[in-house]
C-alpha atoms as a PDB file:
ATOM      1  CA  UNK A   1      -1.735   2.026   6.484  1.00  0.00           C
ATOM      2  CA  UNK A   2      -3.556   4.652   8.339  1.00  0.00           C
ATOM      3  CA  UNK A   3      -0.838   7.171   9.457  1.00  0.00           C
ATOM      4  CA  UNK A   4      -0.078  10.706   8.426  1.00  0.00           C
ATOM      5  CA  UNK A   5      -2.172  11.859   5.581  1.00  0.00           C
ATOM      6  CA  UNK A   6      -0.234  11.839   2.202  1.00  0.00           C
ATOM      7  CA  UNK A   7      -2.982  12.120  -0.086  1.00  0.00           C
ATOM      8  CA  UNK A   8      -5.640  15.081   0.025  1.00  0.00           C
ATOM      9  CA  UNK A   9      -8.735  14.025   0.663  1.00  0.00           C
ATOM     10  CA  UNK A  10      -7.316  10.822   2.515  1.00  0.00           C
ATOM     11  CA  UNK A  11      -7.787  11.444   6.361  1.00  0.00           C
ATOM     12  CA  UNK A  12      -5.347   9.656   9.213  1.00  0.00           C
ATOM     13  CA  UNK A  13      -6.513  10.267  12.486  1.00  0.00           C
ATOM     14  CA  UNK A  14      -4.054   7.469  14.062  1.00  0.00           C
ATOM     15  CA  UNK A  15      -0.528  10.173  14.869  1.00  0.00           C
ATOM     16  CA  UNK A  16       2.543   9.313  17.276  1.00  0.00           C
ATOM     17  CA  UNK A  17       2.291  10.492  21.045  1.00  0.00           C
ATOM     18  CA  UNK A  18       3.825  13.881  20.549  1.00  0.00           C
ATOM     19  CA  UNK A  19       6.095  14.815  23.494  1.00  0.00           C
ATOM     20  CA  UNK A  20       8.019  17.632  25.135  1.00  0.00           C
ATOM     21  CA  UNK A  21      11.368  18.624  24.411  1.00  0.00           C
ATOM     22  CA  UNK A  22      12.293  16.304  27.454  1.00  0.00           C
ATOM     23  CA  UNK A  23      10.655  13.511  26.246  1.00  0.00           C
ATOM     24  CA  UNK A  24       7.739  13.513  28.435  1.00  0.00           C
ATOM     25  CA  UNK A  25       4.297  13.475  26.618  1.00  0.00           C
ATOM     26  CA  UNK A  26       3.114  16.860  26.257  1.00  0.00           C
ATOM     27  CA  UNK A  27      -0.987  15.820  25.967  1.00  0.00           C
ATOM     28  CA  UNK A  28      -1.238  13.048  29.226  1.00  0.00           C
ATOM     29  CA  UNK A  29      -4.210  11.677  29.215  1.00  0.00           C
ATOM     30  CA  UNK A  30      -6.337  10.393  32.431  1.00  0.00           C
ATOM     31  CA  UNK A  31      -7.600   7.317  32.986  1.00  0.00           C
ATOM     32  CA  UNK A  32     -11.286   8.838  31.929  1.00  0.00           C
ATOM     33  CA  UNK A  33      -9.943   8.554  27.983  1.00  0.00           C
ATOM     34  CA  UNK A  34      -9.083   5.028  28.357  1.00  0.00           C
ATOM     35  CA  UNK A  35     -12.368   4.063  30.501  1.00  0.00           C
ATOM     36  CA  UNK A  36     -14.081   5.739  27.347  1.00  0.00           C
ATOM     37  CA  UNK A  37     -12.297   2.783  25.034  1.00  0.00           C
ATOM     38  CA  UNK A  38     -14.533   0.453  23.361  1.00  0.00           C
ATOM     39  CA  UNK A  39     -11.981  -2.039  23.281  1.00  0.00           C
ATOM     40  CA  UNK A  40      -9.628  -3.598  25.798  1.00  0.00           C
ATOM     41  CA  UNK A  41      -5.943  -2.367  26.753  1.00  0.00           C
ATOM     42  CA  UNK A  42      -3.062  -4.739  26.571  1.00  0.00           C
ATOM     43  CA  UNK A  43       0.393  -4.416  28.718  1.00  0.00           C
ATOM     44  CA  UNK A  44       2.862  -6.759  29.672  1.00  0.00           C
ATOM     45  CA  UNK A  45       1.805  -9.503  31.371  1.00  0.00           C
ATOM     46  CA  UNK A  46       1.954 -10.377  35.471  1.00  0.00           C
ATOM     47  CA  UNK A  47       5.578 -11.527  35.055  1.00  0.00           C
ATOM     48  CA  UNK A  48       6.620  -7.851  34.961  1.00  0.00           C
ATOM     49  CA  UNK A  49       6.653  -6.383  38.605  1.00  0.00           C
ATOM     50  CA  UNK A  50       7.848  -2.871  37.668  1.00  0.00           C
ATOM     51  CA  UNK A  51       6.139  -0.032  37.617  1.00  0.00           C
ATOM     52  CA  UNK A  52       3.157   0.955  35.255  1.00  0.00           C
ATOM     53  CA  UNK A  53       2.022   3.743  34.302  1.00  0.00           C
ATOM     54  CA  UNK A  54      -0.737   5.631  31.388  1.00  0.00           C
ATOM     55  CA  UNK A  55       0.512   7.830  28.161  1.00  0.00           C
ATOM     56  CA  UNK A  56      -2.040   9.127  26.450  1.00  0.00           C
ATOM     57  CA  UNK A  57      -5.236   8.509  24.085  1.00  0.00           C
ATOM     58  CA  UNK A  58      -5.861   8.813  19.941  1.00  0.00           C
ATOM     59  CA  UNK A  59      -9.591  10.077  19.355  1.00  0.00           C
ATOM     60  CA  UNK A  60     -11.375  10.908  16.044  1.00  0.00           C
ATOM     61  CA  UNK A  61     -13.178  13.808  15.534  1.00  0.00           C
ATOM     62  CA  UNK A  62     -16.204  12.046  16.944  1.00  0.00           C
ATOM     63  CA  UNK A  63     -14.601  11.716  20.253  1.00  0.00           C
ATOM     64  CA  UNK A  64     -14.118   7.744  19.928  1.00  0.00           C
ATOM     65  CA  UNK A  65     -11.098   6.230  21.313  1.00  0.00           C
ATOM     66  CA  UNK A  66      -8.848   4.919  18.419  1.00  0.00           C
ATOM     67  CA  UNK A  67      -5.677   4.013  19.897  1.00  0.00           C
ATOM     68  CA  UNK A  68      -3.826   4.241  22.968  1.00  0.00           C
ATOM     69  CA  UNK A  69      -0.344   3.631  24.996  1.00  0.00           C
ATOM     70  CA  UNK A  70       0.948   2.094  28.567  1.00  0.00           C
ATOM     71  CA  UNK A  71       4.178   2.410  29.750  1.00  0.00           C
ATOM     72  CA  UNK A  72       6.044   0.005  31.969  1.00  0.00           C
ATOM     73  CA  UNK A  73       9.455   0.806  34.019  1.00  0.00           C
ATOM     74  CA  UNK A  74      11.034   4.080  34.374  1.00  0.00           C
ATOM     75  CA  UNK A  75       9.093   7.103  32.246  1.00  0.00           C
ATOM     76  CA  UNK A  76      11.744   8.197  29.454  1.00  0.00           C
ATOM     77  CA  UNK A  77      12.733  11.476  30.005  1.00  0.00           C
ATOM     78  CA  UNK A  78      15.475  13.384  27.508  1.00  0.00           C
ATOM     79  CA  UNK A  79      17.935  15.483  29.372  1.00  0.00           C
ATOM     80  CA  UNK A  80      20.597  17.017  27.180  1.00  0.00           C
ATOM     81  CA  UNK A  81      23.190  17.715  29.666  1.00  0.00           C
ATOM     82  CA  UNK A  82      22.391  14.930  31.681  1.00  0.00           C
ATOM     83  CA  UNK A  83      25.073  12.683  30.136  1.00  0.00           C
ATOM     84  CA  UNK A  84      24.139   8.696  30.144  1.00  0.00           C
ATOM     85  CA  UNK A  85      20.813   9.017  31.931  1.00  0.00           C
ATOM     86  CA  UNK A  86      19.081   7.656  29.056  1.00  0.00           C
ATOM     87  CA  UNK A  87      20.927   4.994  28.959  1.00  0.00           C
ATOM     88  CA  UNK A  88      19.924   3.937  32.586  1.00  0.00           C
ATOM     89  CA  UNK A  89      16.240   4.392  31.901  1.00  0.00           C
ATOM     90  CA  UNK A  90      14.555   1.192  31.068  1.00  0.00           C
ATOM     91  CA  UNK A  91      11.110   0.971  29.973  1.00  0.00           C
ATOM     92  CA  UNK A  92       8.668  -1.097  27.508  1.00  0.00           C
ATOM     93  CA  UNK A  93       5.316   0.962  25.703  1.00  0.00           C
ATOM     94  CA  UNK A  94       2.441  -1.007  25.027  1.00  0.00           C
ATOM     95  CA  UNK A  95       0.690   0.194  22.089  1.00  0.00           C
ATOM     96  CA  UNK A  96      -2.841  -0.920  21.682  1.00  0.00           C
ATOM     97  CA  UNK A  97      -4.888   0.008  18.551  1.00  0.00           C
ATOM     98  CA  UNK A  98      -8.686  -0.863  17.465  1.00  0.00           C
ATOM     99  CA  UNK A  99      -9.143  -3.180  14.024  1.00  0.00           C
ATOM    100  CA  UNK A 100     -11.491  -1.080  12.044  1.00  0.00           C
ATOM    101  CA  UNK A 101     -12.334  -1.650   8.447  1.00  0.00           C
ATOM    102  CA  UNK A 102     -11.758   1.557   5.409  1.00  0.00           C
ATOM    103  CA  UNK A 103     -14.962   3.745   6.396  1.00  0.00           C
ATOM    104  CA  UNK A 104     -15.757   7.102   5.341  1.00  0.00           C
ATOM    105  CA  UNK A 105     -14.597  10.285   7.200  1.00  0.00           C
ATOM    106  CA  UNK A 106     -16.663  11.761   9.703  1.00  0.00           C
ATOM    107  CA  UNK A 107     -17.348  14.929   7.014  1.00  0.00           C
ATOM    108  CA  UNK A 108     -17.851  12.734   4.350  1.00  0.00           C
ATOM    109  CA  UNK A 109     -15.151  13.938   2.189  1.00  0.00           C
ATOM    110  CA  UNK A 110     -12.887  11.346   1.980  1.00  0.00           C
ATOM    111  CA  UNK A 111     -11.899   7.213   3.209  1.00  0.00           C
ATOM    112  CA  UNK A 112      -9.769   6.733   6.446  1.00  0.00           C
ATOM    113  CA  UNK A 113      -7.846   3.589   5.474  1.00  0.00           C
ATOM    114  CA  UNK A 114      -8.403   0.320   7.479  1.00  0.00           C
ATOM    115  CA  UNK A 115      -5.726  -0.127  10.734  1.00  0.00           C
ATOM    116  CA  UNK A 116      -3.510  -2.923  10.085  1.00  0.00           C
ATOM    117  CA  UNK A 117      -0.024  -4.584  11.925  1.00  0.00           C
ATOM    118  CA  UNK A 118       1.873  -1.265  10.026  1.00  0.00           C
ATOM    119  CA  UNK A 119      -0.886   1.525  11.803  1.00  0.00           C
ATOM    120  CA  UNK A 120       0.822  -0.452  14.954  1.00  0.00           C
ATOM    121  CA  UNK A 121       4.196  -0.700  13.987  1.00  0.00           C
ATOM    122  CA  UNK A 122       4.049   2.619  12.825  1.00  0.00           C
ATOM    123  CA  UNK A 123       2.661   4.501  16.165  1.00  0.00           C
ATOM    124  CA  UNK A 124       5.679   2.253  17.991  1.00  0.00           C
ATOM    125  CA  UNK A 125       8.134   3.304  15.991  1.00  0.00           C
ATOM    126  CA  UNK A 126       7.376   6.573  16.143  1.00  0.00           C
ATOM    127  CA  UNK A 127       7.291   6.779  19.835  1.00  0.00           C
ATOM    128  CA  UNK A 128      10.308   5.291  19.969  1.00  0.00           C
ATOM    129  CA  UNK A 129      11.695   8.147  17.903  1.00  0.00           C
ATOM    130  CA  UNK A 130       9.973  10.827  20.502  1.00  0.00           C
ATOM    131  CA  UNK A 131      11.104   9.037  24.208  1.00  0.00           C
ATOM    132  CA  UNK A 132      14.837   8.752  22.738  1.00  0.00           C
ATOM    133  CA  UNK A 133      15.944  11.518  20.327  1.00  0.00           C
ATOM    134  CA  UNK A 134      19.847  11.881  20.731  1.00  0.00           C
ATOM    135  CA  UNK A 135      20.529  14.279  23.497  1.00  0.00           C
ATOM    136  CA  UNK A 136      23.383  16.143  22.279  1.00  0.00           C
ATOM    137  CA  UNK A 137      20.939  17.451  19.113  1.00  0.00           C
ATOM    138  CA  UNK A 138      19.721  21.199  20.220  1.00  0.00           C
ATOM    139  CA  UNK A 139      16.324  22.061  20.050  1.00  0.00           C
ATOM    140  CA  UNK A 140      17.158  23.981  16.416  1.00  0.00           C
ATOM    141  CA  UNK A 141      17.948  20.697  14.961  1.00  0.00           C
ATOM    142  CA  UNK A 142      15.845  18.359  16.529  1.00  0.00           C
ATOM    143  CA  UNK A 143      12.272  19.198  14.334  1.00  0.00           C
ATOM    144  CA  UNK A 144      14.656  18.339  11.245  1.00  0.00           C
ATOM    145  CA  UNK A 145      16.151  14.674  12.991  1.00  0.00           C
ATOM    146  CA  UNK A 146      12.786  13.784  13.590  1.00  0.00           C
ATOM    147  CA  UNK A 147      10.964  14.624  10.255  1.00  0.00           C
ATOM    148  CA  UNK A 148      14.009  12.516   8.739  1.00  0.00           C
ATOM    149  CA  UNK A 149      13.219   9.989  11.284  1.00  0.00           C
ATOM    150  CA  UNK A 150       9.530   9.421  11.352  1.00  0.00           C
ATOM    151  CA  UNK A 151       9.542   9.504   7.432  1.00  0.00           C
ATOM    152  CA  UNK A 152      12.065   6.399   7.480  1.00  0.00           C
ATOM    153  CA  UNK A 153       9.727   4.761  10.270  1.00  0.00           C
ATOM    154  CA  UNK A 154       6.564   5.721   8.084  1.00  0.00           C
ATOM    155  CA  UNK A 155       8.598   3.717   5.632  1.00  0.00           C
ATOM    156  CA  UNK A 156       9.719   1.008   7.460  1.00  0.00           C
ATOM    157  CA  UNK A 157       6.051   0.101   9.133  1.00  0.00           C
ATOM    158  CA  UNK A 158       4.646   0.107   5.333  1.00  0.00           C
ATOM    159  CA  UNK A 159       7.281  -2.797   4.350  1.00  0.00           C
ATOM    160  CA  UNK A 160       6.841  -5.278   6.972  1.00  0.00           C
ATOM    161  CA  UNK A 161       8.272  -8.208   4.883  1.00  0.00           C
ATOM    162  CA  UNK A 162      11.317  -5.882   4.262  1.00  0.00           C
ATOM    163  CA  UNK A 163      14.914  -6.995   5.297  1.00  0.00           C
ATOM    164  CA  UNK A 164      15.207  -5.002   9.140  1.00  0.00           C
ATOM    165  CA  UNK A 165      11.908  -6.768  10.283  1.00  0.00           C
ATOM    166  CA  UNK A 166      12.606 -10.405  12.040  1.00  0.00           C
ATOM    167  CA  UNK A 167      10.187 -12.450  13.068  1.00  0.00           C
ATOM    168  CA  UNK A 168       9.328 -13.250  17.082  1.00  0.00           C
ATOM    169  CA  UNK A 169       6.642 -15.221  19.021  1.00  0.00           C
ATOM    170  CA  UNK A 170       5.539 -13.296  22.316  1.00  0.00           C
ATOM    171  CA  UNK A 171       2.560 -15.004  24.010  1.00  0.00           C
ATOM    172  CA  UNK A 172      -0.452 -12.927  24.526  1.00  0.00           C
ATOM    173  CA  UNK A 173      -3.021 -13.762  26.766  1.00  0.00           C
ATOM    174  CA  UNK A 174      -0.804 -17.011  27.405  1.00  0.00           C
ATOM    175  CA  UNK A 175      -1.026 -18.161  23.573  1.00  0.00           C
ATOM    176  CA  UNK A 176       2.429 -17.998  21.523  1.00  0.00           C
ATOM    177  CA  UNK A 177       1.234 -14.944  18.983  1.00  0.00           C
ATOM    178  CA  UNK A 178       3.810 -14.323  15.843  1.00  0.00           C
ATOM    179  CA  UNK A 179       5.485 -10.489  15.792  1.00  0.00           C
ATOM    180  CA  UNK A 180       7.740  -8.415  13.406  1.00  0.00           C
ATOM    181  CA  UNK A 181      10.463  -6.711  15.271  1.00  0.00           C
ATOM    182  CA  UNK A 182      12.921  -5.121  14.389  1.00  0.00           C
ATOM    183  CA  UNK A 183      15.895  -3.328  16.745  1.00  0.00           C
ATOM    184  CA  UNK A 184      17.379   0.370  16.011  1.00  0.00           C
ATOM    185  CA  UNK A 185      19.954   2.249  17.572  1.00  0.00           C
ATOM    186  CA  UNK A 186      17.432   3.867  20.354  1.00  0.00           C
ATOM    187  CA  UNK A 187      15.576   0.425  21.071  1.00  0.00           C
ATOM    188  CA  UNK A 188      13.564  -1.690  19.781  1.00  0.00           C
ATOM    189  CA  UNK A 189      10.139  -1.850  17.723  1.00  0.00           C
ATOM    190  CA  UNK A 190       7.496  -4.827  17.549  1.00  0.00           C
ATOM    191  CA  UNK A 191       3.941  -5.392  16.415  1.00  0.00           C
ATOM    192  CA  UNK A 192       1.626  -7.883  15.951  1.00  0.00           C
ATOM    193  CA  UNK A 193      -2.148  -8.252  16.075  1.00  0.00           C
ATOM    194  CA  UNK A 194      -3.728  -9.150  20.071  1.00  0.00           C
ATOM    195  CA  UNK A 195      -7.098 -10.731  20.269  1.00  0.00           C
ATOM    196  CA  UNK A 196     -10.802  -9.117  20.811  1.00  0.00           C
ATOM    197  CA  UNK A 197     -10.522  -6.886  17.870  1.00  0.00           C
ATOM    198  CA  UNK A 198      -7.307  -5.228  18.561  1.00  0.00           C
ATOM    199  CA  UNK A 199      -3.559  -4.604  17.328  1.00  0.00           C
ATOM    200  CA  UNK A 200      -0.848  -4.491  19.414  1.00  0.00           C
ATOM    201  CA  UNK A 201       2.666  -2.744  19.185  1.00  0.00           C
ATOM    202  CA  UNK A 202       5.468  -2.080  21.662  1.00  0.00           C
ATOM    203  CA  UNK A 203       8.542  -0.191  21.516  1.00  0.00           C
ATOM    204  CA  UNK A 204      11.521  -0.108  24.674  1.00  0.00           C
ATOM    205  CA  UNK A 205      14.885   0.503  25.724  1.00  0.00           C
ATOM    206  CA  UNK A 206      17.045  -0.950  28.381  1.00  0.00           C
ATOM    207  CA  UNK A 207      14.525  -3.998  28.368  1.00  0.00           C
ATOM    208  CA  UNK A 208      14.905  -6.988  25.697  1.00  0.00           C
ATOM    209  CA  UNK A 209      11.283  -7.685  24.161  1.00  0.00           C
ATOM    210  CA  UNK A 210      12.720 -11.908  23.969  1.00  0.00           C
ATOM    211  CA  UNK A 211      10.665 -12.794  26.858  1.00  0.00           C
ATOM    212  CA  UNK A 212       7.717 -10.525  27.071  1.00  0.00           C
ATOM    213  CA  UNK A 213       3.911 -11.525  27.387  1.00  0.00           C
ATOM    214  CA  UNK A 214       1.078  -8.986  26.657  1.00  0.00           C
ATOM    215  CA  UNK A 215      -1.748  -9.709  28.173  1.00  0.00           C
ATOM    216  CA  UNK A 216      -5.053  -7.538  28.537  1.00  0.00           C
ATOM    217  CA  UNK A 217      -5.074  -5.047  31.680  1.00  0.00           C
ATOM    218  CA  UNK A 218      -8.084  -6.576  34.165  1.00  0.00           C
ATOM    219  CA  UNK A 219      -8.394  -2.741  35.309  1.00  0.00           C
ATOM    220  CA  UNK A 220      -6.716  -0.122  33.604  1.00  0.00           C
ATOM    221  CA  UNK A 221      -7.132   2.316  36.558  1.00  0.00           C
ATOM    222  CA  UNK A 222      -3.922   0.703  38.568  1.00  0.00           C
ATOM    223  CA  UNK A 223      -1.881   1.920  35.702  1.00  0.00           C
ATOM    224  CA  UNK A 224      -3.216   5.713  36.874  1.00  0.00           C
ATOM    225  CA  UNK A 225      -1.058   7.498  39.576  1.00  0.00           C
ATOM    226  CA  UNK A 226      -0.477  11.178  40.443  1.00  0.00           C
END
């Protein structure tokens, strides 16, 4: 699974959208990364009428656009002393990641592993973990609840015939496609593999994933809004 490095020379490019301490994604992207993309976007399908909006864009070294996100509903934010606001917020990520095979690093000194279902189920879960980190933590403990998280989600993506992970058909592109999922305390987590050469993942709150479609985005500039 390509994901944080664990092994020297063994490069990862593919990382979780980092974010602010209130949740908001501290490196927003414009639409230019995603236009850059030599692969298509996926979000959820015409039956959602809600809002939509971009996240941000995973480039290599080179510059070339690995990975990406869309969001759909109401941005999470994280406001400590804002009581049950998160739980009001309701909102569905679309992660969509290029196929691409083990190649060598751009330096030539070492392999960046092929992206699979887990590279996917990995970046959702660990977005998850960034939009909904409990609100009564304090900034001094936070860094420590999320290395403890992400490493559990690292493990988690890596095992996807492991007990938490269910199975679930979501159509994409109007064709039943198969899923894991699996649900935590902060939301839910899903991935699965789209077509033209890409794989998908999703991650939400306040929004069940039964009933979803994914479906490729016609023009990804209407997700792009000041």
């Amino acid at each position: 699974m390509e994901t944080t490095s664990r092994v020297g020379a063994q490069e990862a490019p593919l990382l979780p959208s980092t974010s602010t301490a209130e949740g908001v994604p501290a490196a927003r992207r414009t639409v230019d990364g995603y236009l850059r993309a030599p692969f298509p976007w996926y979000g959820l399908d015409e039956a959602f009428t809600g809002p939509r909006w971009l996240m941000q864009v995973g480039m290599a070294a080179d510059g070339t656009v690995q990975y990406g996100s869309t969001g759909h509903g109401e941005e999470p934010s994280i406001r400590p002393t804002a009581g049950d606001a998160q739980e009001r917020e309701s909102f569905v990520v679309v992660v969509t990641v290029a196929s691409s095979p083990v190649r060598r690093s751009e330096d030539g000194t070492g392999v960046l592993e092929a992206t699979s279902v887990s590279s996917a189920a990995w970046l959702a879960g660990s977005g998850l973990l960034s939009a909904t980190w409990p609100a009564q933590l304090d900034h001094s403990l936070r860094d420590d609840w999320l290395d403890q998280q992400t490493e559990t989600a690292f493990a988690l993506a890596d095992d996807l015939s492991g007990p938490v992970w269910s199975s679930l058909s979501l159509p994409v592109d109007g064709v039943p496609a198969p899923f894991h999922y699996r649900e935590t305390e902060f939301g839910w987590v899903l991935a699965g593999t789209g077509e033209d050469g890409v794989i998908l993942g999703a991650y939400g709150r306040g929004m069940s994933a039964y009933g979803l479609g994914f479906s490729v985005i016609k023009d990804v500039t209407t997700y792009a809004h000041d």
